[in-house]
C-alpha atoms as a PDB file:
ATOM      1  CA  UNK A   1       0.000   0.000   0.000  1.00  0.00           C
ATOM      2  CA  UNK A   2       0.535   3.631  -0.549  1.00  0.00           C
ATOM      3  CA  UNK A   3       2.834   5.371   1.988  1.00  0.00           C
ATOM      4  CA  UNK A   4       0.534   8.254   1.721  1.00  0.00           C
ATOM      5  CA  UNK A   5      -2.765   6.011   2.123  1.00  0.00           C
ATOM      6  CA  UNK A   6      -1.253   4.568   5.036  1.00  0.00           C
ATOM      7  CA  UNK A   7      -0.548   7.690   6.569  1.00  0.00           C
ATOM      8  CA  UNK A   8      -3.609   9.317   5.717  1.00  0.00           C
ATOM      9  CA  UNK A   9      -5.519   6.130   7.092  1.00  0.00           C
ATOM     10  CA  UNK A  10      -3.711   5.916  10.434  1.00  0.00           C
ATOM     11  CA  UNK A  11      -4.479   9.837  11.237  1.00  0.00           C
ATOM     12  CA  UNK A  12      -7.993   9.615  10.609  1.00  0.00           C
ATOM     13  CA  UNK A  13      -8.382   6.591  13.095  1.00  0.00           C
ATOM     14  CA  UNK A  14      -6.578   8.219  15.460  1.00  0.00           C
ATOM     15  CA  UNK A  15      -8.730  10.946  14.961  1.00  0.00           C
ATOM     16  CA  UNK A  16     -11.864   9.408  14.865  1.00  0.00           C
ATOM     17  CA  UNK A  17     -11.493   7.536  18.133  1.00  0.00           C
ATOM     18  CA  UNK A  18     -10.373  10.779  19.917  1.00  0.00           C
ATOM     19  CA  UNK A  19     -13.957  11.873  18.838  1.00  0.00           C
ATOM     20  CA  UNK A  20     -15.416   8.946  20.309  1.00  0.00           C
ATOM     21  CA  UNK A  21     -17.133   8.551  16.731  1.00  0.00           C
ATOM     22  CA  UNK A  22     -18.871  11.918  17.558  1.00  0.00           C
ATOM     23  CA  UNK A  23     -20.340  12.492  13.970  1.00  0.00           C
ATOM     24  CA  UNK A  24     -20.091  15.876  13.944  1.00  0.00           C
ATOM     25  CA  UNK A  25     -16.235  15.794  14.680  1.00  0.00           C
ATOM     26  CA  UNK A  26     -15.795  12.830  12.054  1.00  0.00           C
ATOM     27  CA  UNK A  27     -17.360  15.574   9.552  1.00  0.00           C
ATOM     28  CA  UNK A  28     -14.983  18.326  10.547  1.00  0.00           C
ATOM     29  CA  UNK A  29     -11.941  16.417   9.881  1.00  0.00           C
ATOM     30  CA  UNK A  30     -13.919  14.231   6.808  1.00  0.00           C
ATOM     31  CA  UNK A  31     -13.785  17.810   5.276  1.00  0.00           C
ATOM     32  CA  UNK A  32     -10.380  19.333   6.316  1.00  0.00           C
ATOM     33  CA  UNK A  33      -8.345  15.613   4.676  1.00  0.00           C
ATOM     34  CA  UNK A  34     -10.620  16.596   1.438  1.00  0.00           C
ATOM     35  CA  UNK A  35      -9.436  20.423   1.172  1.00  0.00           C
ATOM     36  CA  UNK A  36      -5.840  18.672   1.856  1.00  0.00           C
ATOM     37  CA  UNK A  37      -6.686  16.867  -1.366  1.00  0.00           C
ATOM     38  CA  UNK A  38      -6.469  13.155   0.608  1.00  0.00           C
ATOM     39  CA  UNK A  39      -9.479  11.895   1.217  1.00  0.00           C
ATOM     40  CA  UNK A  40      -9.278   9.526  -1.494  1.00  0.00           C
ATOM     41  CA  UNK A  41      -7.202   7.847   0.779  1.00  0.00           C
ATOM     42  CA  UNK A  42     -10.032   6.580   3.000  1.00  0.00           C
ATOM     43  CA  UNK A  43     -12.162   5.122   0.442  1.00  0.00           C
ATOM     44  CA  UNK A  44     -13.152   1.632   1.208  1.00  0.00           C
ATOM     45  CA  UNK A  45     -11.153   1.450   4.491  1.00  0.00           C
ATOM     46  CA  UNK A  46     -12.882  -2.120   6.415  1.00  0.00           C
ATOM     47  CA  UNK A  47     -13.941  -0.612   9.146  1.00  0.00           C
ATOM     48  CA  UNK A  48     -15.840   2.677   7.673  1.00  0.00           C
ATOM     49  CA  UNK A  49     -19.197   3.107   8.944  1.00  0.00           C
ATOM     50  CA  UNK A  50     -22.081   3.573   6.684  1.00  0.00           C
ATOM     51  CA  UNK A  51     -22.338   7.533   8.134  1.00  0.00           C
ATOM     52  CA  UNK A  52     -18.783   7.697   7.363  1.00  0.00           C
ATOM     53  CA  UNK A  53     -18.793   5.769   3.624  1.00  0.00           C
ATOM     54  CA  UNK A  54     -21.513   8.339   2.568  1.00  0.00           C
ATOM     55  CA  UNK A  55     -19.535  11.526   3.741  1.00  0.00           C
ATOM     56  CA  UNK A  56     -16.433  10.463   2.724  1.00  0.00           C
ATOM     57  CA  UNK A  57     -18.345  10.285  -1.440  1.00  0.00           C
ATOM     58  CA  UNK A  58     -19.793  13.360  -0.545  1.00  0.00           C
ATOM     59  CA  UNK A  59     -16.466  15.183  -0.125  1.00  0.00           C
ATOM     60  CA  UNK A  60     -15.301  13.438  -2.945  1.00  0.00           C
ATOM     61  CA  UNK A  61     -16.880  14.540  -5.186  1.00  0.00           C
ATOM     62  CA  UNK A  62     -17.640  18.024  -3.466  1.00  0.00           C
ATOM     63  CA  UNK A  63     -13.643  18.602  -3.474  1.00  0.00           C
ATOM     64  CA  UNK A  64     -12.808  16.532  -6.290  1.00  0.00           C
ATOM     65  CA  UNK A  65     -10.847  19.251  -7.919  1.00  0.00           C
ATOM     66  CA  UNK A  66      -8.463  19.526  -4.521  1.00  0.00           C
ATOM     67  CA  UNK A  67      -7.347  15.560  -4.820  1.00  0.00           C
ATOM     68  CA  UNK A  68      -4.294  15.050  -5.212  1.00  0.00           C
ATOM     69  CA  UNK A  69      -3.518  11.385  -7.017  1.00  0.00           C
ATOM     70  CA  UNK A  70      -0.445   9.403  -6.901  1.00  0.00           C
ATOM     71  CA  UNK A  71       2.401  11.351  -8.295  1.00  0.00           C
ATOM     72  CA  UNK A  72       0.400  14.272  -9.576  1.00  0.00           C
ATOM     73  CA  UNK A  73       2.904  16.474  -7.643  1.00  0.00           C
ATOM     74  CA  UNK A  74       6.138  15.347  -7.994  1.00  0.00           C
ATOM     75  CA  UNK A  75       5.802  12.572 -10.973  1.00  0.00           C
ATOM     76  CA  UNK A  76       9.462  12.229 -11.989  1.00  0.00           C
ATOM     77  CA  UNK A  77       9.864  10.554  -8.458  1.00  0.00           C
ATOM     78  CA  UNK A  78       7.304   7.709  -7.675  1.00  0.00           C
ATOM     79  CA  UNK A  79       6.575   7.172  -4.352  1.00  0.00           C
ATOM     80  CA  UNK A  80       7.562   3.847  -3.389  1.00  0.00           C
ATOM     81  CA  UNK A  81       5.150   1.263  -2.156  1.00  0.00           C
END
């Protein structure tokens, strides 16, 4: 797996059981990894939610333009897996 999905991944756990799964929080920080251009990251993670699944696709496709793909940035130097 992607270093960056990895990372990404690990965060947002972290973050969502700091918020104790408060929905509201989950949101917040759904929305900031989206403007960050990441939250393609956390599609189909195994242990999404249905709550979470459906604002995760809502950000998607609310910030699409702000994603960020695999070596979109820098792609003379692939990230290694």
């Amino acid at each position: 797996m992607n270093i960056v999905v990895e990372r990404t991944r690990m965060k947002y756990r972290n973050v969502r059981e700091r918020a104790y799964y408060n929905i509201i929080d989950i949101e917040y920080h759904l929305k900031s990894v989206a403007i960050e251009g990441l939250i393609w990251c956390l599609q189909d993670m195994p242990d999404m939610t249905k709550a979470e699944e459906i604002l995760i696709n809502n950000f998607l496709d609310e910030y699409r333009e702000y994603q960020e793909y695999d070596d979109i940035r820098n792609p003379l130097h692939p990230q290694l897996n």
